[in-house]
Protein backbone atom coordinates (compact mmCIF):
# COMPACT_ATOMS: atom_id res chain seq x y z
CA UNK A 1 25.59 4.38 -2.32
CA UNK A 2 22.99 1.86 -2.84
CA UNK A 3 23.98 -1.57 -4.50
CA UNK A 4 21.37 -3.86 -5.82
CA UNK A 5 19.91 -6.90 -3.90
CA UNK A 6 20.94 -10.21 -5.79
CA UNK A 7 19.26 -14.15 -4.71
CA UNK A 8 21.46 -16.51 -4.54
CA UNK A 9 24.72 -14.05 -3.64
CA UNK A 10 26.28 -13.63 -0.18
CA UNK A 11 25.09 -17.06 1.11
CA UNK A 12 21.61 -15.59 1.23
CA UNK A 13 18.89 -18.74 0.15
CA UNK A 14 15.99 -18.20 -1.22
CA UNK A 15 14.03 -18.99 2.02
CA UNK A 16 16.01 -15.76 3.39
CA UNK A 17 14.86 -13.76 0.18
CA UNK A 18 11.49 -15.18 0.31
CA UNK A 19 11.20 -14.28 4.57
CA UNK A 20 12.55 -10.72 3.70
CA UNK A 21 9.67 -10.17 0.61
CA UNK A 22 7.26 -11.39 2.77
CA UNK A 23 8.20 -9.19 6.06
CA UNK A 24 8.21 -6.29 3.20
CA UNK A 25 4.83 -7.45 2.33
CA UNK A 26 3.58 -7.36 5.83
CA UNK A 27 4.85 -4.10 6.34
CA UNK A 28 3.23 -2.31 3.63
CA UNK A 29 -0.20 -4.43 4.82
CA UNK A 30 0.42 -2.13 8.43
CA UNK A 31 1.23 1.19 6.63
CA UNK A 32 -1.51 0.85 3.84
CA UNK A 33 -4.02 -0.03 6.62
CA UNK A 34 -2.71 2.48 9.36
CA UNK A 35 -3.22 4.91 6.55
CA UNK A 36 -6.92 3.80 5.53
CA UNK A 37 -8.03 3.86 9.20
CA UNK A 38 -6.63 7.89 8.69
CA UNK A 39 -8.80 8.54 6.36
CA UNK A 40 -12.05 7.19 7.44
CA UNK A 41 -11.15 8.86 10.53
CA UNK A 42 -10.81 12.35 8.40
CA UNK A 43 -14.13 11.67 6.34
CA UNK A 44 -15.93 10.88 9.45
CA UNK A 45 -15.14 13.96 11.38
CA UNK A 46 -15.65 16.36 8.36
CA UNK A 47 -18.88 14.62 7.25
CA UNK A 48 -19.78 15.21 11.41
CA UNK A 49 -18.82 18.58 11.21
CA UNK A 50 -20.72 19.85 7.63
CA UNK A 51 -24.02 18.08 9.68
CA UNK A 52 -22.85 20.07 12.43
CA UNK A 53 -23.91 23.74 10.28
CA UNK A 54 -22.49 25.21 7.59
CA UNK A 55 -18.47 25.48 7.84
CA UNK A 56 -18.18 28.86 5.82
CA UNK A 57 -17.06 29.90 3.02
CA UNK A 58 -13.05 29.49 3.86
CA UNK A 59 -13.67 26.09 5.33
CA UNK A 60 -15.52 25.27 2.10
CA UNK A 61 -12.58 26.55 0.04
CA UNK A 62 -10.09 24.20 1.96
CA UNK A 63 -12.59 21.29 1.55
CA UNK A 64 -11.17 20.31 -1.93
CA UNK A 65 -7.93 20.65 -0.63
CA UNK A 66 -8.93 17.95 2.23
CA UNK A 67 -10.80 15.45 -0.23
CA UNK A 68 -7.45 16.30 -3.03
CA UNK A 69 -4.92 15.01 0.04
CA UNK A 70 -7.61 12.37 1.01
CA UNK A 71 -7.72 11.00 -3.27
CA UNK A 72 -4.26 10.73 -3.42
CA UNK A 73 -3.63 8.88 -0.01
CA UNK A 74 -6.43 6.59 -1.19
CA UNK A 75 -4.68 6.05 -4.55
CA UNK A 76 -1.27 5.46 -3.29
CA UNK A 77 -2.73 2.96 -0.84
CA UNK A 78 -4.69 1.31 -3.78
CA UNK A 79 -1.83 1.08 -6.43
CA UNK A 80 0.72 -0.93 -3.97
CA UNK A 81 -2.48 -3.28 -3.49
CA UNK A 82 -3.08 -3.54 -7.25
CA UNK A 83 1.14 -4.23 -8.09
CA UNK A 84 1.13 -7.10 -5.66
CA UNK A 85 -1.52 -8.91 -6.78
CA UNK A 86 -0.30 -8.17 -10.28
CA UNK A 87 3.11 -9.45 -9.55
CA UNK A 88 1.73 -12.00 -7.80
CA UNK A 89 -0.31 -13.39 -10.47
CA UNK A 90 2.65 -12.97 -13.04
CA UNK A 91 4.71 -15.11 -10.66
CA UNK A 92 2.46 -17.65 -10.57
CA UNK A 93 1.35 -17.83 -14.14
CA UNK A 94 5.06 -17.88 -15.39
CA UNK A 95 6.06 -21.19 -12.71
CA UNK A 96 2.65 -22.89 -13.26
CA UNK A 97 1.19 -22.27 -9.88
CA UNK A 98 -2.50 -21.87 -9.02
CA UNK A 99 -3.61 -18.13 -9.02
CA UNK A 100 -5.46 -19.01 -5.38
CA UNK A 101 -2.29 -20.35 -2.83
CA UNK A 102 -5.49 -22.26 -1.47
CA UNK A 103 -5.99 -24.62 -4.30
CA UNK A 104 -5.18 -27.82 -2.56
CA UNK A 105 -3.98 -29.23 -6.22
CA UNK A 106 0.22 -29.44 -7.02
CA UNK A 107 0.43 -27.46 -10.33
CA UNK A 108 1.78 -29.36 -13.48
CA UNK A 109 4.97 -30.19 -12.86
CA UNK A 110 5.35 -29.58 -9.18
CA UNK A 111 7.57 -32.50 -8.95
CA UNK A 112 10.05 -31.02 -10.92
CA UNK A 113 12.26 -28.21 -9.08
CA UNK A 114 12.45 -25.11 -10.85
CA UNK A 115 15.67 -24.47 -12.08
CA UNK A 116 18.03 -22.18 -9.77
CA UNK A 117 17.88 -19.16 -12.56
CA UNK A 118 14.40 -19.38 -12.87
CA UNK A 119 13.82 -19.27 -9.05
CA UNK A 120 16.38 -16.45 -8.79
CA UNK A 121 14.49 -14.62 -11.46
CA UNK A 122 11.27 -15.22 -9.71
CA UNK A 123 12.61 -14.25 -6.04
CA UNK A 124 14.38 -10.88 -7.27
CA UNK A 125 10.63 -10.02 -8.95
CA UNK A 126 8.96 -10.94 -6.05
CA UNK A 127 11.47 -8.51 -3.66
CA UNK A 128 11.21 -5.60 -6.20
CA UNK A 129 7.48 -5.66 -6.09
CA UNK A 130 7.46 -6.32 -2.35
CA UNK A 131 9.85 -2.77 -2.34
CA UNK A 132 7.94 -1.15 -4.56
CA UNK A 133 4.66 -2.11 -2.98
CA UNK A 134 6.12 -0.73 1.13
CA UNK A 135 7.26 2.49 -1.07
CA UNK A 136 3.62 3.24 -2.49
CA UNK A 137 2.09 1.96 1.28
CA UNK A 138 4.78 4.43 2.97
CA UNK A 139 3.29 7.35 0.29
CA UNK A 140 0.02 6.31 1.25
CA UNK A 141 0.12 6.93 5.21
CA UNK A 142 2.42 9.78 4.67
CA UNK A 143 -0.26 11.45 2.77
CA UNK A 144 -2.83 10.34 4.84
CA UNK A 145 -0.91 11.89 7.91
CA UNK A 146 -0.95 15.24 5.74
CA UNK A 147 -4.21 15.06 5.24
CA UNK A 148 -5.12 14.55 8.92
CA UNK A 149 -2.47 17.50 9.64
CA UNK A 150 -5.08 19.39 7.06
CA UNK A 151 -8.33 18.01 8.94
CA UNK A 152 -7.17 19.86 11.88
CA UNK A 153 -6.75 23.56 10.00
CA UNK A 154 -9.30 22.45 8.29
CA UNK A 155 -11.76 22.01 11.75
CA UNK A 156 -10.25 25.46 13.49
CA UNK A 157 -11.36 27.27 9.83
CA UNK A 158 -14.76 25.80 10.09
CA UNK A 159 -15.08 26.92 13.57
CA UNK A 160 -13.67 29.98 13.09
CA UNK A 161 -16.09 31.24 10.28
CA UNK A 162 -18.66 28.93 10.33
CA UNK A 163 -21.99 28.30 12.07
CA UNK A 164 -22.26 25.31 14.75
């Protein structure tokens, strides 16, 4: 049984809850490029093998299965992008810092310390996004590892019935 992850509990500070959203972070960075590098490595070799000749006409039936497996990697991989950055930005907005982590400037009221509820609030956000974002990454090369499972039927059809 799962139990819920709570800042501030269990002598965990917020440093700890801020080291394991950003490991999380990282994480889905590896998976969501490990799965992009997939894919141009499946549109390269089909795009290599249609120049090649003519696949056939059962390879050309399984190509919209291919590109179907290759959108929804894509997507997955896209979306846990996307929620970051949105949570991100809501973070942010909601404790008046800048949108760019850059901006050499202390935000209004960076003297102050935000209030321990208000941090806690923040930090569980941040780790729920961060958990959400590795589960759309982990979709995202787990599709793309289907799809490159597919690129290989995919290349013995085309070889099979094809020309080239």
């Amino acid at each position: 049984m799962a139990t819920a992850f709570r800042p501030g509990r269990s002598g965990e500070t917020p440093e700890d809850i801020l080291g394991h959203a950003c490991a999380l972070v990282r994480l889905c960075g590896q998976d969501a490029a490990i799965a992009l590098v997939l894919l141009a490595v499946v549109a390269v070799g089909t795009v290599t093998r249609i120049a090649a000749g003519a696949p056939g006409a059962v390879a050309l039936a399984l190509l919209p299965v291919l590109a179907g497996a290759c959108a929804v990697s894509a997507a997955f991989a896209v979306r846990s992008r996307l929620t970051l950055v949105s949570v991100l930005e809501e973070v942010r907005r909601r404790t008046s810092s800048p949108l760019d982590p850059g901006v050499p400037w202390a935000p209004h009221g960076a003297t102050d310390v935000l209030d321990t509820r208000i941090r806690d609030t923040e930090l569980r956000r941040l780790l729920s996004a961060a958990h959400r974002c590795g589960e759309l990454a982990w979709q995202a090369l787990a599709w793309a590892v289907a799809t490159s499972v597919l690129f290989l039927f995919w290349t013995l059809a085309a070889a099979m019935t094809g020309g080239g």
